[in-house]
N, C-alpha and C. Protein backbone atom coordinates (compact mmCIF):
# COMPACT_ATOMS: atom_id res chain seq x y z
N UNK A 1 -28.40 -33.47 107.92
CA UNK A 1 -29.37 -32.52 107.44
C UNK A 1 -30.74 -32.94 107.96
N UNK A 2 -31.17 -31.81 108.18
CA UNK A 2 -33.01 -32.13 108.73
C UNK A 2 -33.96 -31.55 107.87
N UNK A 3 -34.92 -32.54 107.24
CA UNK A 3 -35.96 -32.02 106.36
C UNK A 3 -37.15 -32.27 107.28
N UNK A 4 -38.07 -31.09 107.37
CA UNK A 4 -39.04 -30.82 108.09
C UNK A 4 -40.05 -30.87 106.44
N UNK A 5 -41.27 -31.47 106.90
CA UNK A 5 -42.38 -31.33 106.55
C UNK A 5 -43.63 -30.72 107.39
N UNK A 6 -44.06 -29.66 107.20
CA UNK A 6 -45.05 -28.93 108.43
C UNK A 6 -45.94 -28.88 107.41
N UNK A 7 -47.39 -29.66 108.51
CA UNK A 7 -48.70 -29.46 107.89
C UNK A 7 -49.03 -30.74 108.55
N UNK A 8 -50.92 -30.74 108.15
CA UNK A 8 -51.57 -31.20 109.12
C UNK A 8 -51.92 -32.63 108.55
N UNK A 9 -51.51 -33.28 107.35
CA UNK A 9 -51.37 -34.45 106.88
C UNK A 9 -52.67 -34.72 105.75
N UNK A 10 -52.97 -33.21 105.00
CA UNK A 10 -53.87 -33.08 103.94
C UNK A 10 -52.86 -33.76 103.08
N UNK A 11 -53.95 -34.04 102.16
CA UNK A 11 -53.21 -34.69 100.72
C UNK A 11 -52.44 -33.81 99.81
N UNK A 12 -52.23 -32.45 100.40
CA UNK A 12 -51.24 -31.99 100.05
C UNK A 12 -49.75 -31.61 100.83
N UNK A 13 -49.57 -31.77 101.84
CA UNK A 13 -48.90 -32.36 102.69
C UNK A 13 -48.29 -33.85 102.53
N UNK A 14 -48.51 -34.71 102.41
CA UNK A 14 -48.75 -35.86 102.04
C UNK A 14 -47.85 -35.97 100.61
N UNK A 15 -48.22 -35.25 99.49
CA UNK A 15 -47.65 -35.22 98.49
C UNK A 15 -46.24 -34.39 98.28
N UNK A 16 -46.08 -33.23 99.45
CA UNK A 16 -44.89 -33.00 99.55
C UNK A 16 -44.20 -33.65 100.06
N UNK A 17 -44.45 -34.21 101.16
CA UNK A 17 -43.75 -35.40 101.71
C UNK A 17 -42.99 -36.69 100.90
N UNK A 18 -44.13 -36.95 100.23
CA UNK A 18 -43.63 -37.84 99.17
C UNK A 18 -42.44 -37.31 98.17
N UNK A 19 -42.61 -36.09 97.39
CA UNK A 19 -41.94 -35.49 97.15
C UNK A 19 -40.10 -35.36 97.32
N UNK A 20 -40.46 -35.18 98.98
CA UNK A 20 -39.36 -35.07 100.05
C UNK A 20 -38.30 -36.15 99.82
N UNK A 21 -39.39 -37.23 99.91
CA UNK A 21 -38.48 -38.60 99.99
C UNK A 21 -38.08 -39.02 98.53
N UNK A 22 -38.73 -38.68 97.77
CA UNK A 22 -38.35 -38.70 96.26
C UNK A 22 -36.52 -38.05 96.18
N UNK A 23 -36.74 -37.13 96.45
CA UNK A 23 -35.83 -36.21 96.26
C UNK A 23 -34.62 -36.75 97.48
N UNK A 24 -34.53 -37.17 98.58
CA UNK A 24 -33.58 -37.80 99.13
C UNK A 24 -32.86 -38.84 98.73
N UNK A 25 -34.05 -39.64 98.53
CA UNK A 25 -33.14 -40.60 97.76
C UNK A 25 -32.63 -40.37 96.90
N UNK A 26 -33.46 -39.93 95.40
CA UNK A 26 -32.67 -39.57 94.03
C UNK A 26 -31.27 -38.57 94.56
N UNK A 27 -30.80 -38.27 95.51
CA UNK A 27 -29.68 -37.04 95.66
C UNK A 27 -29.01 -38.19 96.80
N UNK A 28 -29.48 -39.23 97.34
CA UNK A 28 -28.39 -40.28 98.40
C UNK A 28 -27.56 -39.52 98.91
N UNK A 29 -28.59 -38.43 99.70
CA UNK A 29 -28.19 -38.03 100.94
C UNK A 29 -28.15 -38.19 101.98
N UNK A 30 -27.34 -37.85 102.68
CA UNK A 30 -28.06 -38.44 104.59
C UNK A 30 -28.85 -37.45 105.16
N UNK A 31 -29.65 -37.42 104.94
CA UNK A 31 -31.17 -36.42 105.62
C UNK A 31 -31.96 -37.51 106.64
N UNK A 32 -32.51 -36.94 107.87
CA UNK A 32 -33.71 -37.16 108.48
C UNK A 32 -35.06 -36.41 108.34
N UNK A 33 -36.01 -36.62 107.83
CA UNK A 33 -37.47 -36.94 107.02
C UNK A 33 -38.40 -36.72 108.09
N UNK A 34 -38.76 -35.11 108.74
CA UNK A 34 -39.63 -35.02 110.14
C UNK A 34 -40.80 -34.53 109.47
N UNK A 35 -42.16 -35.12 109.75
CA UNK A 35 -43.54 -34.42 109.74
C UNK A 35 -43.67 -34.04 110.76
N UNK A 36 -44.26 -32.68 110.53
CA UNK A 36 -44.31 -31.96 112.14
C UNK A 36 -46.39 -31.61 111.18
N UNK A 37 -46.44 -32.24 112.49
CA UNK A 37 -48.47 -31.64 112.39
C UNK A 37 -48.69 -31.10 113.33
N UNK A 38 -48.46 -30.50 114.48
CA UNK A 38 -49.16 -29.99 115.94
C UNK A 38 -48.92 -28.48 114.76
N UNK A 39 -50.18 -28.24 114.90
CA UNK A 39 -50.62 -27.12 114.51
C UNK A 39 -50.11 -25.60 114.85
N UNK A 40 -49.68 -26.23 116.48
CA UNK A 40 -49.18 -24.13 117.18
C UNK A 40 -47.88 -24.66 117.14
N UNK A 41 -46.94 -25.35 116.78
CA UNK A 41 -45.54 -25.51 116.56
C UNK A 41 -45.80 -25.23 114.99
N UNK A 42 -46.37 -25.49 114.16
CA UNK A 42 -46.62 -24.74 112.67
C UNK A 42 -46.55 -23.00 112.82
N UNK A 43 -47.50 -22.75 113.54
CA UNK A 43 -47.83 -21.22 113.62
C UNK A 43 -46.71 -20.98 114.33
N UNK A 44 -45.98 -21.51 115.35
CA UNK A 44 -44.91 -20.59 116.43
C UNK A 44 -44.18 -20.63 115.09
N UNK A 45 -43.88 -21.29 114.53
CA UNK A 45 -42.96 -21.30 113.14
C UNK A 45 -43.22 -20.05 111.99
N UNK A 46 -43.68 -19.48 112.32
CA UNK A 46 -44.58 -18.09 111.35
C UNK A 46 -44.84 -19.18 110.19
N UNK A 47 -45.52 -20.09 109.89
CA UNK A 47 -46.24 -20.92 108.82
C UNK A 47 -47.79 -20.35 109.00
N UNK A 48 -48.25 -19.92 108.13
CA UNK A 48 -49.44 -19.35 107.81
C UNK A 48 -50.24 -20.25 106.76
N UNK A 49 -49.59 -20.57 106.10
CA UNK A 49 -50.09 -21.86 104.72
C UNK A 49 -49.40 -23.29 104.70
N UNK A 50 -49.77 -24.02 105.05
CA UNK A 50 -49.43 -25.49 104.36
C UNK A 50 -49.53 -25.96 103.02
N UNK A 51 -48.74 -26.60 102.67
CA UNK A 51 -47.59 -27.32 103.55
C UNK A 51 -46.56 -26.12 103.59
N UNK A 52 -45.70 -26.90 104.36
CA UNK A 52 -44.31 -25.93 104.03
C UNK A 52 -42.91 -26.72 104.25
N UNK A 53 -42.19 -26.10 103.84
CA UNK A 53 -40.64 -27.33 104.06
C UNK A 53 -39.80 -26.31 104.35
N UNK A 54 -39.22 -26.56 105.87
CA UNK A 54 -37.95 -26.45 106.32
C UNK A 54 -36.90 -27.39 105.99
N UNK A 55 -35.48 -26.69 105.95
CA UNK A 55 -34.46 -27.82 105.99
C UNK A 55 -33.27 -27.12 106.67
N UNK A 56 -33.01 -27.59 107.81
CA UNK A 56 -32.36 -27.33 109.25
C UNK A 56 -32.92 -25.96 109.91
N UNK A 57 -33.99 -26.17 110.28
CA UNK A 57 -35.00 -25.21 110.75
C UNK A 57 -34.77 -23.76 109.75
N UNK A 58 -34.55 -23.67 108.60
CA UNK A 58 -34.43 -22.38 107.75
C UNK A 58 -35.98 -22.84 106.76
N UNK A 59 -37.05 -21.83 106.76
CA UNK A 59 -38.42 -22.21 105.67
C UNK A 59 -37.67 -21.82 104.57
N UNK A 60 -38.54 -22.79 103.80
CA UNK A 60 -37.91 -22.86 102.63
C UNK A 60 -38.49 -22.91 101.37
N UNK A 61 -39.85 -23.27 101.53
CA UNK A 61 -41.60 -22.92 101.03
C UNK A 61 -42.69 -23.25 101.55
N UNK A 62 -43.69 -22.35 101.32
CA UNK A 62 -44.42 -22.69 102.18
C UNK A 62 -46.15 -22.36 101.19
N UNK A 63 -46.69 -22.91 101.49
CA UNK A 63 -48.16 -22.50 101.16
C UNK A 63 -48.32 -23.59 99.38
N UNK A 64 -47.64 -24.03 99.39
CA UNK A 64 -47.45 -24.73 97.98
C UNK A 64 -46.71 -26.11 97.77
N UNK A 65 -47.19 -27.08 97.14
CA UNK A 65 -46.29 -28.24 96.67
C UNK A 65 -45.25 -27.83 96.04
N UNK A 66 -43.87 -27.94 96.81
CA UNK A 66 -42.69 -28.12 95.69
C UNK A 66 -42.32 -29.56 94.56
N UNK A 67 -41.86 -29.27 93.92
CA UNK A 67 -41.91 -30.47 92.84
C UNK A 67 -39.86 -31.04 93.26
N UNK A 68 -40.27 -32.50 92.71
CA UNK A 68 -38.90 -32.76 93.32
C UNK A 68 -37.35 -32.09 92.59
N UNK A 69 -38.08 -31.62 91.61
CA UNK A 69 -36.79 -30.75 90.90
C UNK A 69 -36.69 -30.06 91.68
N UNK A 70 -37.29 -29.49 92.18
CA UNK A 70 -37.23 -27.55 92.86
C UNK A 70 -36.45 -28.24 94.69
N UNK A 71 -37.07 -29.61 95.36
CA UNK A 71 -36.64 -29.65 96.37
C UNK A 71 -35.24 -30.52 96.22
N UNK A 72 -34.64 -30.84 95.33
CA UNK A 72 -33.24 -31.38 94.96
C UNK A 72 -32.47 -30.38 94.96
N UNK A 73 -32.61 -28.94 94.18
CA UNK A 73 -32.05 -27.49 94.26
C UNK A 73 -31.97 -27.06 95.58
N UNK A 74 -33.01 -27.31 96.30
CA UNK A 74 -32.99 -26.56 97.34
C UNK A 74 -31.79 -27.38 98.41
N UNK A 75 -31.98 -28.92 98.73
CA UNK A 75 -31.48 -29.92 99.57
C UNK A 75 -29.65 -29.38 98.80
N UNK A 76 -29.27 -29.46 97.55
CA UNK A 76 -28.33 -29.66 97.02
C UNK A 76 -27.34 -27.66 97.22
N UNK A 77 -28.25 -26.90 97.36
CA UNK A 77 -27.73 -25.16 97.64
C UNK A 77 -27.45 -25.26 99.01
């Protein structure tokens, strides 16, 4: 599985990220953990708001911190 983090490494970015890894571990999955910051690979991505989280190139939220409940649901559907 591939978890994308897109955004430009604001502290809210940053906190989804953290998030991210929260939630991998607590679920001891085998995921790889990508920050993507180049800005026009964000936009070629139709990302309009940061942060946002892909997981195997499908968006999955975007413009908002997910909380690690909500990204355990998502990693685990």
């Amino acid at each position: 599985m591939r978890v994308e983090v897109l955004g430009t490494g604001c502290a809210r970015c940053r906190r989804l990220a953290k998030n991210v890894e929260t939630a991998i571990r607590d679920l001891g999955i085998d995921a790889e953990l990508v920050k993507v910051d180049d800005i026009t690979e964000i936009m070629d991505r139709g990302v309009m708001l940061t942060p946002a989280l892909a997981v195997d190139g499908e968006l999955k939220v975007s413009g908002r911190v997910a909380d690690v409940k909500e990204i355990k649901e998502i990693l685990q559907g």
